[in-house]
Protein backbone atom coordinates (compact mmCIF):
# COMPACT_ATOMS: atom_id res chain seq x y z
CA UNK A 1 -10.19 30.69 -15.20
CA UNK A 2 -10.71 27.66 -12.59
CA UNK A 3 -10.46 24.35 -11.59
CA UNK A 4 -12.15 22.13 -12.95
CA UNK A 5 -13.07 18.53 -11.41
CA UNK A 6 -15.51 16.01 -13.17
CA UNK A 7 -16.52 12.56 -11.76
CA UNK A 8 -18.00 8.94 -13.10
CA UNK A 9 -19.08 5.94 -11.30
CA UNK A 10 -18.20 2.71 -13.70
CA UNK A 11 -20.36 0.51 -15.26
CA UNK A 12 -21.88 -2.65 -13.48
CA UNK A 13 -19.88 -5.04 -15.37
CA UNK A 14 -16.69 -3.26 -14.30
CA UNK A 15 -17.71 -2.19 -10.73
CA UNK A 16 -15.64 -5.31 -8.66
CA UNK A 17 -12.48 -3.03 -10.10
CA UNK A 18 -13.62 -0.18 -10.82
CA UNK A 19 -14.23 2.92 -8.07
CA UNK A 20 -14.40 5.96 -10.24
CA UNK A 21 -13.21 8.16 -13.11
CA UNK A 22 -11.86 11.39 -12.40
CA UNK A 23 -10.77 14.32 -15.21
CA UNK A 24 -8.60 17.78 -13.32
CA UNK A 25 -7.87 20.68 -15.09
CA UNK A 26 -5.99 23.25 -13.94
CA UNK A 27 -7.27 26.55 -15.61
CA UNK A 28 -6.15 28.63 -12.59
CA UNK A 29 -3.38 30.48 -14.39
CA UNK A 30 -1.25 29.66 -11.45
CA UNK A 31 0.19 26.76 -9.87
CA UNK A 32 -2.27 24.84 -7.04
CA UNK A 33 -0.37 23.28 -4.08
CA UNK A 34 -2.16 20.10 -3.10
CA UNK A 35 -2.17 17.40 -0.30
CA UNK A 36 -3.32 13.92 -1.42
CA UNK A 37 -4.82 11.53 1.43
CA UNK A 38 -4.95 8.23 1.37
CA UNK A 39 -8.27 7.05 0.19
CA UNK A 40 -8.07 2.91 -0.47
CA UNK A 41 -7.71 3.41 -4.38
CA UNK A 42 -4.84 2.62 -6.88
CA UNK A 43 -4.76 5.02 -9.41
CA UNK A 44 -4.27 4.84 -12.88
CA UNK A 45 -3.55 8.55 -14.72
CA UNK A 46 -3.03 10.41 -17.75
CA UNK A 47 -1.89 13.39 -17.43
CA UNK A 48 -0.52 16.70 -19.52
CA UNK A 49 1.18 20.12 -18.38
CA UNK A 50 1.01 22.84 -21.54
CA UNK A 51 1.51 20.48 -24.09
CA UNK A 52 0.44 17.33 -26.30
CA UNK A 53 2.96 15.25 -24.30
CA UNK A 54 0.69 12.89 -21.93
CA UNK A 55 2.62 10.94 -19.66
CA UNK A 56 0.87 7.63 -18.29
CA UNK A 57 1.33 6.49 -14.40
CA UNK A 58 0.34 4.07 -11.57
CA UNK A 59 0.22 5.47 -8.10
CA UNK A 60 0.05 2.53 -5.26
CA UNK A 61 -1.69 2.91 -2.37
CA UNK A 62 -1.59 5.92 0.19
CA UNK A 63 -0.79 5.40 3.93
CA UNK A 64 0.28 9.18 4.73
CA UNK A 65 -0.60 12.55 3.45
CA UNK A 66 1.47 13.64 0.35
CA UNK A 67 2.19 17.09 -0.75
CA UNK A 68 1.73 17.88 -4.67
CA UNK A 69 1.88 20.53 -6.87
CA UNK A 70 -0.64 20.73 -9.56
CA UNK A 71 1.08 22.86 -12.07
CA UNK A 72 -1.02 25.41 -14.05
CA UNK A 73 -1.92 24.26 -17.47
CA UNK A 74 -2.31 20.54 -16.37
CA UNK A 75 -5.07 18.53 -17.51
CA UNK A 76 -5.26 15.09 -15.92
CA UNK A 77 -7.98 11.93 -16.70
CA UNK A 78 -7.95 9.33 -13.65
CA UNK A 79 -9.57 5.76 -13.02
CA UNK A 80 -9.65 5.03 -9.22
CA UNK A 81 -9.42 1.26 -9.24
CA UNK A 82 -10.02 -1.14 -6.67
CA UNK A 83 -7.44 -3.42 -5.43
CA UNK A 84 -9.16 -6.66 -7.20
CA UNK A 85 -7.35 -4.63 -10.40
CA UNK A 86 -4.05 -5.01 -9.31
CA UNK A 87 -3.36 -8.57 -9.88
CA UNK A 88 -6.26 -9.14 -12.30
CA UNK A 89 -5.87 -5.99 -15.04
CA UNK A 90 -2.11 -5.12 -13.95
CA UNK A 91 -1.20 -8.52 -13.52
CA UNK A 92 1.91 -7.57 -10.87
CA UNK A 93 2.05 -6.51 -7.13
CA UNK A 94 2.54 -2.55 -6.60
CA UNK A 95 3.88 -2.69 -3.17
CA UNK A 96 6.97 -0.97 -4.75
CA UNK A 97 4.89 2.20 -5.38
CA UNK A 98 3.40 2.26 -1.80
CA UNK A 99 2.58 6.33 -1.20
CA UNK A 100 4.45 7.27 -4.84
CA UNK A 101 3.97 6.51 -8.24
CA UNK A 102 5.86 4.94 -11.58
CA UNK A 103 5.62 5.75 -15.35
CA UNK A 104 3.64 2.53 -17.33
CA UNK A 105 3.50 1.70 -20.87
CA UNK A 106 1.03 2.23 -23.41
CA UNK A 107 1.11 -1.78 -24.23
CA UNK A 108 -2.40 -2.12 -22.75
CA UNK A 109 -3.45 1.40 -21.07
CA UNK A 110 -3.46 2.97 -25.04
CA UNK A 111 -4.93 6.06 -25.58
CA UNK A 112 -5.48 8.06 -28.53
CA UNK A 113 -5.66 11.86 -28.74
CA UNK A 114 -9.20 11.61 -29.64
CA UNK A 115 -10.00 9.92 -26.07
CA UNK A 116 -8.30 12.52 -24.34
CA UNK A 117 -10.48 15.77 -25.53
CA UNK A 118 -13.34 14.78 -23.11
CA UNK A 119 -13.89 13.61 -20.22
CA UNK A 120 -16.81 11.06 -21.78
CA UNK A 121 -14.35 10.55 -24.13
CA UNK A 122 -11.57 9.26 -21.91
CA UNK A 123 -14.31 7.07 -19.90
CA UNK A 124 -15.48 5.32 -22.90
CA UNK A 125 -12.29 4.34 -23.90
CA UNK A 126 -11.39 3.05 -20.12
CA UNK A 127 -13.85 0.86 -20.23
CA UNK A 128 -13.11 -0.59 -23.16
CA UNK A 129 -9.49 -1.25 -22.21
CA UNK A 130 -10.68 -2.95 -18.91
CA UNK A 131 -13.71 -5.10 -20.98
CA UNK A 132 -10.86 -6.00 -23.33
CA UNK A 133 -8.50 -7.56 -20.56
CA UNK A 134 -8.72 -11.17 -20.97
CA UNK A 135 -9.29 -12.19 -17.82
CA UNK A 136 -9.29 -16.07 -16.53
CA UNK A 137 -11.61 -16.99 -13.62
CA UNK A 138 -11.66 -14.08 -10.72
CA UNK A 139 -10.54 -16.56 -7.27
CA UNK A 140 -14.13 -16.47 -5.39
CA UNK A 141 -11.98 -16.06 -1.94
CA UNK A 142 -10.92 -12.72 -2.73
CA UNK A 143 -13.80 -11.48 -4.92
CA UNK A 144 -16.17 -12.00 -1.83
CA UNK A 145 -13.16 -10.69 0.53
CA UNK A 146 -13.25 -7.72 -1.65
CA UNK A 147 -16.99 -7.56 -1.61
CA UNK A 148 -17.33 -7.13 2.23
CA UNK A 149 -14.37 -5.30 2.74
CA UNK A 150 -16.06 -2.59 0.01
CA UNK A 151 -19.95 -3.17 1.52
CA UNK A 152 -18.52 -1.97 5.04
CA UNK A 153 -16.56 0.67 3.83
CA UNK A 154 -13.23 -1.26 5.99
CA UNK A 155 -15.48 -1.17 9.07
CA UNK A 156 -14.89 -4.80 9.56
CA UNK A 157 -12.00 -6.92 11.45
CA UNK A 158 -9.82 -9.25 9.90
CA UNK A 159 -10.83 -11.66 12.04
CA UNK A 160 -14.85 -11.12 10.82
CA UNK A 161 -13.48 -11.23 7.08
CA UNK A 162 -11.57 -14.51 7.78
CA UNK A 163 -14.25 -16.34 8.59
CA UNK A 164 -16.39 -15.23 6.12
CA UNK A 165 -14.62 -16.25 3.15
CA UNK A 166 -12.47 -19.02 4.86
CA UNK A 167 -8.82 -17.72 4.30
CA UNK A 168 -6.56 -17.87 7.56
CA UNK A 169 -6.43 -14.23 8.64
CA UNK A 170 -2.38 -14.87 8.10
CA UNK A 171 -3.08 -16.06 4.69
CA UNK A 172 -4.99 -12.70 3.58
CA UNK A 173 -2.27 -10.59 4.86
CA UNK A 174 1.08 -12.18 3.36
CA UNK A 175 -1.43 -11.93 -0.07
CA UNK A 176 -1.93 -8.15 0.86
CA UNK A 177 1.80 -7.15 1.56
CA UNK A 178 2.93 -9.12 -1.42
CA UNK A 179 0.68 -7.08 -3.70
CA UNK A 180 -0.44 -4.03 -2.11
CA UNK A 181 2.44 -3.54 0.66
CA UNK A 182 0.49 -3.31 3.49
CA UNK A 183 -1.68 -5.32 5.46
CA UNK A 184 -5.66 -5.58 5.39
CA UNK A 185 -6.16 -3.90 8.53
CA UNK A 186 -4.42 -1.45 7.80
CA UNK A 187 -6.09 -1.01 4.34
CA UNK A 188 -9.62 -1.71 6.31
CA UNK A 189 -8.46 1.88 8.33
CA UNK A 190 -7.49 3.76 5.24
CA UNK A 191 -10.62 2.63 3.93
CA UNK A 192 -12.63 3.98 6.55
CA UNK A 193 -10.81 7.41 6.52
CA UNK A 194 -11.56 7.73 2.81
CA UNK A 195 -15.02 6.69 3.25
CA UNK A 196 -15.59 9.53 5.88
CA UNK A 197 -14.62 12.46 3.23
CA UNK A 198 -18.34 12.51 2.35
CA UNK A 199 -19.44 13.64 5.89
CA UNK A 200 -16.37 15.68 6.79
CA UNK A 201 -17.23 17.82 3.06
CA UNK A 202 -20.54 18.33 4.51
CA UNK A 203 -19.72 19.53 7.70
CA UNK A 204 -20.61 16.55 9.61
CA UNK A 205 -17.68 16.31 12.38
CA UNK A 206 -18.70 13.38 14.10
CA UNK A 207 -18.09 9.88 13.60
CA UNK A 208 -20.70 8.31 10.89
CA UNK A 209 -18.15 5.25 10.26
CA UNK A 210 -17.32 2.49 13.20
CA UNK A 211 -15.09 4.38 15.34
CA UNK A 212 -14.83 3.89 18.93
CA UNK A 213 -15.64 7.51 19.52
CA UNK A 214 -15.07 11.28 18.83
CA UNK A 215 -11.55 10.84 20.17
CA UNK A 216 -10.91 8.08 17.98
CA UNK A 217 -12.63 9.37 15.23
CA UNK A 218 -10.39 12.68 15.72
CA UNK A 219 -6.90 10.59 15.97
CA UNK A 220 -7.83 8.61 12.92
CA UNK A 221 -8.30 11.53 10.80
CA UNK A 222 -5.21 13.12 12.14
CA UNK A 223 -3.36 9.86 11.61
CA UNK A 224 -4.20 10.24 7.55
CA UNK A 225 -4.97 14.18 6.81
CA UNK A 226 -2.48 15.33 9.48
CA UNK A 227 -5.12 17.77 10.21
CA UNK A 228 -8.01 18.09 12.85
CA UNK A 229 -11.42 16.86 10.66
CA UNK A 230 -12.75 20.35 11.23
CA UNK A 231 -9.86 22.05 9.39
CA UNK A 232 -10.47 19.26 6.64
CA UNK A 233 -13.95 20.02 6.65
CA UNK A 234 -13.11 23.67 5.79
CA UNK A 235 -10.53 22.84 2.85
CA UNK A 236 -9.10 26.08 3.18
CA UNK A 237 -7.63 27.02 -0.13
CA UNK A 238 -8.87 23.70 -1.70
CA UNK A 239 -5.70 22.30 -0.04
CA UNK A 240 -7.15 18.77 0.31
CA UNK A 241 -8.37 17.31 -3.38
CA UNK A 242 -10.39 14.74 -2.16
CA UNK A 243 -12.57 17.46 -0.44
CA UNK A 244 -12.80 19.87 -2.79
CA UNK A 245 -13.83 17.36 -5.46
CA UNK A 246 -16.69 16.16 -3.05
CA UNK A 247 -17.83 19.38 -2.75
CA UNK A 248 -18.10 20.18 -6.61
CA UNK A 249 -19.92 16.94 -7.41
CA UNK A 250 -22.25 17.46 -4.32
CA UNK A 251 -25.21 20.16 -4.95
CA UNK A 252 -25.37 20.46 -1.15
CA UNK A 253 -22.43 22.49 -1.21
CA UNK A 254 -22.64 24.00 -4.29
């Protein structure tokens, strides 16, 4: 009896909105209380609790620390899309499910019960879902936005990113609280929080990302976890998700 956590990186052709796939199952026997951090992804999931009944949601982005209960029996299949997805495979802003999540139809995200017995399986059919979107042509602005904003792991300013892909800095963030419900610096910092889960699971407690220094690196962390990076580091009781499932696909700490 465990808990079980698999990861996938996407194909290529699906990277610019695609950041992973994920499959949970809880095989504990009991119920797992969770904390979910904010982590720069919009995710899409399929998910079960002791029965054939799978129910289908979209979580928006995370800007605090949310407590969850995983109950036991639940089996859950995840992508972790990037926010190039949102208006180009969802076709609609998700501001309105900014650190929470909503029930979607299976009009487009259709999946049989045959796609849902493995986690290959599920992945296959995700991608081709996403291949299937008809998609008209991606706005080169925001693909390359995306691009650096991605390539730095949010270790960038605004002001850097403006220039770049000349779009007005004010420009870029009415477009990111229209869709997202927040604005790019503050997705940038989320961004950079999620990307330092990597070094935190490994025990690395000092700043590998663009922080000012260990003080800042420190607030930052407590800002999103609500915890110091050394108690996220240790995961007591697999409390933090993101960790443990670092940890599993990592053979360092295996």
């Amino acid at each position: 009896m465990s808990l079980i956590i698999q990861s996938a990186l996407p194909d290529d052709s699906i990277s610019h909105f695609v950041h992973s796939f994920w499959m949970l199952e809880n095989n504990t026997g009991k119920d797992i209380l969770s904390t979910i951090l904010p982590n720069g992804m919009v995710d899409l999931a399929v998910m079960k609790i002791d029965s054939d009944n799978w129910t289908k949601t979209i979580r928006g982005l995370d800007t605090i620390p949310s407590q969850i209960t995983i109950p036991a029996g639940t089996k859950m299949f995840s992508i972790g899309f990037k926010l190039l997805a949102v208006e180009y495979l969802f076709g609609d802003s998700i501001k309105d499910v900014l650190n929470t999540g909503k029930v979607i139809s299976d009009e487009i995200w259709y999946f049989e019960k045959t796609d849902l017995r493995t986690f290959e399986n599920f992945c296959k059919r995700a991608f081709q879902i996403i291949r299937g979107i008809s998609i008209e042509n991606i706005d080169s602005r925001k693909k390359k936005l995306f691009d650096l904003v991605y390539s730095f792991e949010g270790s960038i300013t605004v002001k850097q990113l403006s220039e770049n892909v000349f779009w007005s800095s004010r420009q870029i963030n009415r477009y990111f609280n229209q869709q997202f419900g927040i604005s790019l610096k503050t997705y940038c910092n989320i961004l950079r929080f999620g990307s330092s889960f990597k070094h935190i699971s490994e025990g690395n407690l000092f700043p590998e990302q663009n922080f000012t220094d260990q003080n800042h690196f420190i607030k930052e962390i407590k800002k999103y976890s609500g915890v110091t990076p050394k108690e996220l580091s240790k995961n007591k009781d697999n409390r933090f998700m993101d960790i443990a499932a670092i940890k599993k696909s990592n053979p360092k700490n295996d």
